[in-house]
Protein backbone atom coordinates (compact mmCIF):
# COMPACT_ATOMS: atom_id res chain seq x y z
CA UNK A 1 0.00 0.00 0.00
CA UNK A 2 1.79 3.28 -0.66
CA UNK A 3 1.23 5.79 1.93
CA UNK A 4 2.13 9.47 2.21
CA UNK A 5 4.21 11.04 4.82
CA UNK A 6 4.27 14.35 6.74
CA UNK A 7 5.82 16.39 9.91
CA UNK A 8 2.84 17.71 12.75
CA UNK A 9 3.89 20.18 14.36
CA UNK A 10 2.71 20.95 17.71
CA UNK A 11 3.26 24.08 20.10
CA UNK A 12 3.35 23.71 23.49
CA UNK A 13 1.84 26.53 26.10
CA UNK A 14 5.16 28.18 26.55
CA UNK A 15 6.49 28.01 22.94
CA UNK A 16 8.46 24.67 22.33
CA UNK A 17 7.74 23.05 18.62
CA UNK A 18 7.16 19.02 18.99
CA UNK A 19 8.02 18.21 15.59
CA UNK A 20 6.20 14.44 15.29
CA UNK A 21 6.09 12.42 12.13
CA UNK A 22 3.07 11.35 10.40
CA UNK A 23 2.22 9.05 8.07
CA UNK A 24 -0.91 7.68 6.48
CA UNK A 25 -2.26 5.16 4.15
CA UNK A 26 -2.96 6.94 0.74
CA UNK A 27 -6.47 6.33 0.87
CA UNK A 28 -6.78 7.62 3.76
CA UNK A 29 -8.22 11.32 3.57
CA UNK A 30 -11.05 13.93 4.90
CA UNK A 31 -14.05 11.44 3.57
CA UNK A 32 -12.34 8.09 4.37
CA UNK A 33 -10.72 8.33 7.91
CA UNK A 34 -9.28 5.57 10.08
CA UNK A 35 -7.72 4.34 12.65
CA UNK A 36 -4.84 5.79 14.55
CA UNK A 37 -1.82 4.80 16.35
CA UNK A 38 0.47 6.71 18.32
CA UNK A 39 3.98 5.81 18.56
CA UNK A 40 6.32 6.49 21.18
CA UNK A 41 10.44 6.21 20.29
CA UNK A 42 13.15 4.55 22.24
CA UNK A 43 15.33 7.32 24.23
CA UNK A 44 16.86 8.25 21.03
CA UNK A 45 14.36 10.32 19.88
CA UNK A 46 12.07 10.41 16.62
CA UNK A 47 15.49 8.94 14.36
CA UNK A 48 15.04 6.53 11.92
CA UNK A 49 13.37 3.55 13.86
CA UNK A 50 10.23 4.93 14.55
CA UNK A 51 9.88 6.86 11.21
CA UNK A 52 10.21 2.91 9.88
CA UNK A 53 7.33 2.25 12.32
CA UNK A 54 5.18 4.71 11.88
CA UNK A 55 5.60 3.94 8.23
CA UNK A 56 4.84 0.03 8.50
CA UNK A 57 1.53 1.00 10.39
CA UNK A 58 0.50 3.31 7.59
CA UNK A 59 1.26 0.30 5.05
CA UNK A 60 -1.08 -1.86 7.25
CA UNK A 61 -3.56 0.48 6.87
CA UNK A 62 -3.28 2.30 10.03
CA UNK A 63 -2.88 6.75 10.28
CA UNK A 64 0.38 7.09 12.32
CA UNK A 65 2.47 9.52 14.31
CA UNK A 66 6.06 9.00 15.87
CA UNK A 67 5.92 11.86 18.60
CA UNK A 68 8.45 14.09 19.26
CA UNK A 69 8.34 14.47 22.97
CA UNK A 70 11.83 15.90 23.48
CA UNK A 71 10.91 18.69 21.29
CA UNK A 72 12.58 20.77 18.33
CA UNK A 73 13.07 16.76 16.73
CA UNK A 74 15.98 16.17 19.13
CA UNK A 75 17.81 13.52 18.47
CA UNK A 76 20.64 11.38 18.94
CA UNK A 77 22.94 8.13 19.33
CA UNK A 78 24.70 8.61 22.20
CA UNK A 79 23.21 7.08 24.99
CA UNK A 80 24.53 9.50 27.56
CA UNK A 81 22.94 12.37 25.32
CA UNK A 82 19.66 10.40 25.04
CA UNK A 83 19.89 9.50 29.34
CA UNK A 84 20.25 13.28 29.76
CA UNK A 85 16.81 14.19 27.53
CA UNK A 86 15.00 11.01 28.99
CA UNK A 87 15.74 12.06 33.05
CA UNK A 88 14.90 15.48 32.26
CA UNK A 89 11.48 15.30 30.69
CA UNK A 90 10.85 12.34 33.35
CA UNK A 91 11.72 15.36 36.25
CA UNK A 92 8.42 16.76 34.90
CA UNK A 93 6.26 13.68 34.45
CA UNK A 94 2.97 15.92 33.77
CA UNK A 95 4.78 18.02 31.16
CA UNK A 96 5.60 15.09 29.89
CA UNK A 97 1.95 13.64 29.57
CA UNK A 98 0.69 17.22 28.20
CA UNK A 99 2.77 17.05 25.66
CA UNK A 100 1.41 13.87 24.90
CA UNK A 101 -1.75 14.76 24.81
CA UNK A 102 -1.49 17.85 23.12
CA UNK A 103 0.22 15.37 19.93
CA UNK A 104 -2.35 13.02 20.29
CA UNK A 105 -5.20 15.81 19.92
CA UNK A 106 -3.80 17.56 17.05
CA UNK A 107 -2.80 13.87 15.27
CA UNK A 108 -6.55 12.70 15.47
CA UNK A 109 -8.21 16.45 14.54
CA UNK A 110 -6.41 15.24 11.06
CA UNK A 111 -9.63 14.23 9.36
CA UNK A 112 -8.37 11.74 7.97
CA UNK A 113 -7.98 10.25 11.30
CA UNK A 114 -10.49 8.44 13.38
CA UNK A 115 -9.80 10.31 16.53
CA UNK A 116 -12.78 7.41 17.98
CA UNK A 117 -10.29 4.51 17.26
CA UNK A 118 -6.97 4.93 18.90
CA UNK A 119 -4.11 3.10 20.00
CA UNK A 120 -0.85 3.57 21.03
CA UNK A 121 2.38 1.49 20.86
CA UNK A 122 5.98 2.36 22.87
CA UNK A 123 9.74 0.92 22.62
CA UNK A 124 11.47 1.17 25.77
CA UNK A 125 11.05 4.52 27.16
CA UNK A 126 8.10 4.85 24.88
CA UNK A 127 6.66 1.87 26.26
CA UNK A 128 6.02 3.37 29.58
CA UNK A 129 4.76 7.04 27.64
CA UNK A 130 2.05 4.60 25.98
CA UNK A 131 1.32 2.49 29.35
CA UNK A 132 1.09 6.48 31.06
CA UNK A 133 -1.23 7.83 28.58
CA UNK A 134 -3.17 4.90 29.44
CA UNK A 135 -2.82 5.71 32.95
CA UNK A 136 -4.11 9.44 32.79
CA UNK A 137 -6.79 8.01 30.98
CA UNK A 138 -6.73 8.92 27.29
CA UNK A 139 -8.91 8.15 25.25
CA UNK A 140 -6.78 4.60 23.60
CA UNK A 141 -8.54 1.48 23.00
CA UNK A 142 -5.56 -0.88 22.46
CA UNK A 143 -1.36 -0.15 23.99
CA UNK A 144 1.30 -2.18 23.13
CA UNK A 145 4.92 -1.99 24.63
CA UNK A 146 8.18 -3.89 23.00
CA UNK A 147 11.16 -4.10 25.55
CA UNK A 148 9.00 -1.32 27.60
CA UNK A 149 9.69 0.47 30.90
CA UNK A 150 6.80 -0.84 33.06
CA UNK A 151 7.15 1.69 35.67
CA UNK A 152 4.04 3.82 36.59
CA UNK A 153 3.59 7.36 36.28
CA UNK A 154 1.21 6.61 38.69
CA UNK A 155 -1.34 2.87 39.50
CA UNK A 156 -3.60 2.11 36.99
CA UNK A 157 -6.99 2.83 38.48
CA UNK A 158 -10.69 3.11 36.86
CA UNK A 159 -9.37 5.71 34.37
CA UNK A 160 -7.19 2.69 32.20
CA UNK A 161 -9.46 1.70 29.67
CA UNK A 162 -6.96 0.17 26.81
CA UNK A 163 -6.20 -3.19 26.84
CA UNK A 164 -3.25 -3.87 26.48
CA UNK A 165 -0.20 -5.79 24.54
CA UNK A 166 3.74 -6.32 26.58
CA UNK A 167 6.48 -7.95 24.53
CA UNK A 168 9.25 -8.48 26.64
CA UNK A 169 12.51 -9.76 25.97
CA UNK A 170 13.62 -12.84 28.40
CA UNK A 171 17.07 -11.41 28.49
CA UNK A 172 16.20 -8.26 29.11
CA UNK A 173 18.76 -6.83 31.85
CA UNK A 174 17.12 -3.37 31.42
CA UNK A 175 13.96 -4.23 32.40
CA UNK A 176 13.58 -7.21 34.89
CA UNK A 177 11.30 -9.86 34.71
CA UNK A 178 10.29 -8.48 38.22
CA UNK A 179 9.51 -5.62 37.00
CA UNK A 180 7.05 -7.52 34.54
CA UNK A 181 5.62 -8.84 37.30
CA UNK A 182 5.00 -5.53 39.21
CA UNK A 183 2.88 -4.33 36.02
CA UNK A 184 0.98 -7.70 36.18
CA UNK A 185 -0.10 -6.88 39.64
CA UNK A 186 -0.65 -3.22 39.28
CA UNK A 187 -3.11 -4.27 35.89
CA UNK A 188 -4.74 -6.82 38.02
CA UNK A 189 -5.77 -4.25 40.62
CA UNK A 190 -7.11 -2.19 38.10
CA UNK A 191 -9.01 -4.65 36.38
CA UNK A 192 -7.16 -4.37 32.81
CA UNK A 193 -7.08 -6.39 29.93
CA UNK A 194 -3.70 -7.66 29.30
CA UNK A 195 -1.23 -10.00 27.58
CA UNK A 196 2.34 -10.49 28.11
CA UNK A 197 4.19 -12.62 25.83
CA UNK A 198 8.32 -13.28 26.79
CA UNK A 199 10.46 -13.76 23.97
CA UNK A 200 13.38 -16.24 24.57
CA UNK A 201 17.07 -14.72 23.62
CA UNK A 202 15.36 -11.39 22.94
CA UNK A 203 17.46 -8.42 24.95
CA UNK A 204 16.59 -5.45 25.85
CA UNK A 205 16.03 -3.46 21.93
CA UNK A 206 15.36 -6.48 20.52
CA UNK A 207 12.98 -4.82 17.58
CA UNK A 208 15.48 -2.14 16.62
CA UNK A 209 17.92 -3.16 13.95
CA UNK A 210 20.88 -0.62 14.92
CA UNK A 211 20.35 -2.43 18.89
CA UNK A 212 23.92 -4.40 18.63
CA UNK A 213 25.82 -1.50 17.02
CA UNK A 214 24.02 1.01 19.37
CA UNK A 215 24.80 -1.19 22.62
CA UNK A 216 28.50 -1.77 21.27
CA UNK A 217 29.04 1.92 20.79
CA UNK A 218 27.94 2.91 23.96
CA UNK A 219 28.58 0.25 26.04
CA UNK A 220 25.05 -0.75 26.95
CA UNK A 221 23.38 -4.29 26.87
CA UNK A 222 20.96 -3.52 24.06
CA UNK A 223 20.36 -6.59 21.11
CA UNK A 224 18.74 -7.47 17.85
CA UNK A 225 16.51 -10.53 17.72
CA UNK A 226 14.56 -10.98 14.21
CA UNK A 227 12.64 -13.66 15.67
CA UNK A 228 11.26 -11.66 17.99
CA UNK A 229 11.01 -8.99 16.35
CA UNK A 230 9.32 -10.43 13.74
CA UNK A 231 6.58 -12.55 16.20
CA UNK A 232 6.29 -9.29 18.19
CA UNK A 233 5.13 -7.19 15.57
CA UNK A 234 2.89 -10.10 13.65
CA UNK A 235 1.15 -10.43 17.07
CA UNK A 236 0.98 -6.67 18.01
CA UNK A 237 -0.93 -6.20 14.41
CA UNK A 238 -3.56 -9.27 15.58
CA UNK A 239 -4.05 -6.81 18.74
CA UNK A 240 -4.79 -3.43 17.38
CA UNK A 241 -6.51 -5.30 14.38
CA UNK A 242 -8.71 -7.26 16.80
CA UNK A 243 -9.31 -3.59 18.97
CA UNK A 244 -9.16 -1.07 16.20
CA UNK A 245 -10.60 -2.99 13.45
């Protein structure tokens, strides 16, 4: 399906451009809208992994947007750059999630989007942006994390109303299988919908390409598994297919 591609830029309260990355299936337009699925990057910013995302979704027939939550398109491949960003938009978690919000309102006011039929998915630091949204209650149907950062904004309560999609790398030394566990009880509490699937010899990155170089380069235990990537993605398609239609 060939799809087009575009930037959306949104300006925060107090001036700062969040220059996301949108693209949509071709047919997709004011007087045929659909679904739409917000993606949120790895630490490194909106660089070429989640454009490639963004862009698979909008070949399966989804409208997609990688979000720029650093702001002015920062970004990088140096971990320590990308640790620096990360810690200081997590210092403001609620800036964090308004920004968030304010892309996901201006992504489904495109009419060719069906701001009714949202979902979200997040890679590692993105994965708990998607689980948050979730958590402050927007309005998602479906979330899906890949080697995601369980860790809570704050409980799900009442206000979670996604269901919701973890794949999580066995080997993961970034994200503990305890961890895992936490979220399992925390979802539990709060009634939610979930499925976690654990992906043997899968590290932590496992569905980026550039993991190994990126781990080698800056000494961090980050991997490449095509299996699981592969699985990972087939199965997070069944979900927002199932959930989005």
């Amino acid at each position: 399906m060939s799809i087009k591609t575009f930037e959306l830029i949104s300006t925060t309260e107090n001036g700062i451009q969040l220059i996301s990355y949108v693209a949509l299936p071709e047919n997709a337009s004011d007087d045929n809208s659909v679904a739409g699925i917000l993606v949120a990057p790895e630490w490194w910013g909106v660089v070429e992994h989640p454009k490639t995302i963004t862009e698979r979704l909008a070949k399966a027939g989804y409208a997609a947007v990688a979000m720029d939550v650093y702001g002015e398109g920062k970004l990088t491949a140096d971990a320590a750059q990308a640790n620096m960003w990360m810690e200081q938009v997590l210092e403001d978690q609620d800036m964090l999630m308004a920004r968030c919000r304010l892309i996901l309102n201006d992504f489904s006011d495109q009419l060719a989007v069906n701001g009714d039929n949202l979902g979200a998915i997040g890679f590692c630091f993105g994965g708990k942006i998607v689980l948050d949204m979730a958590r402050e209650g927007m309005p998602l149907k479906a979330v899906a994390t890949f080697h995601g950062n369980p860790e809570p904004k704050q409980p799900a309560d009442n206000k979670f109303k996604a269901k919701v999609l973890v794949a999580h790398g066995r080997d993961d030394s970034m994200v503990s299988m305890e961890a895992i566990e936490g979220l399992k009880k925390e979802l539990d509490a709060a009634e939610v919908d979930y499925t976690i699937d654990v992906y043997d010899d899968a590290k932590h990155g496992f569905t980026n390409p550039n993991a190994d170089e990126r781990g080698a380069k800056n000494n961090v235990d980050l991997g490449y598994n095509e299996t699981a990537a592969k699985q990972s993605w087939d199965n997070m398609l069944e979900f927002m297919k199932a959930n989005l239609g």
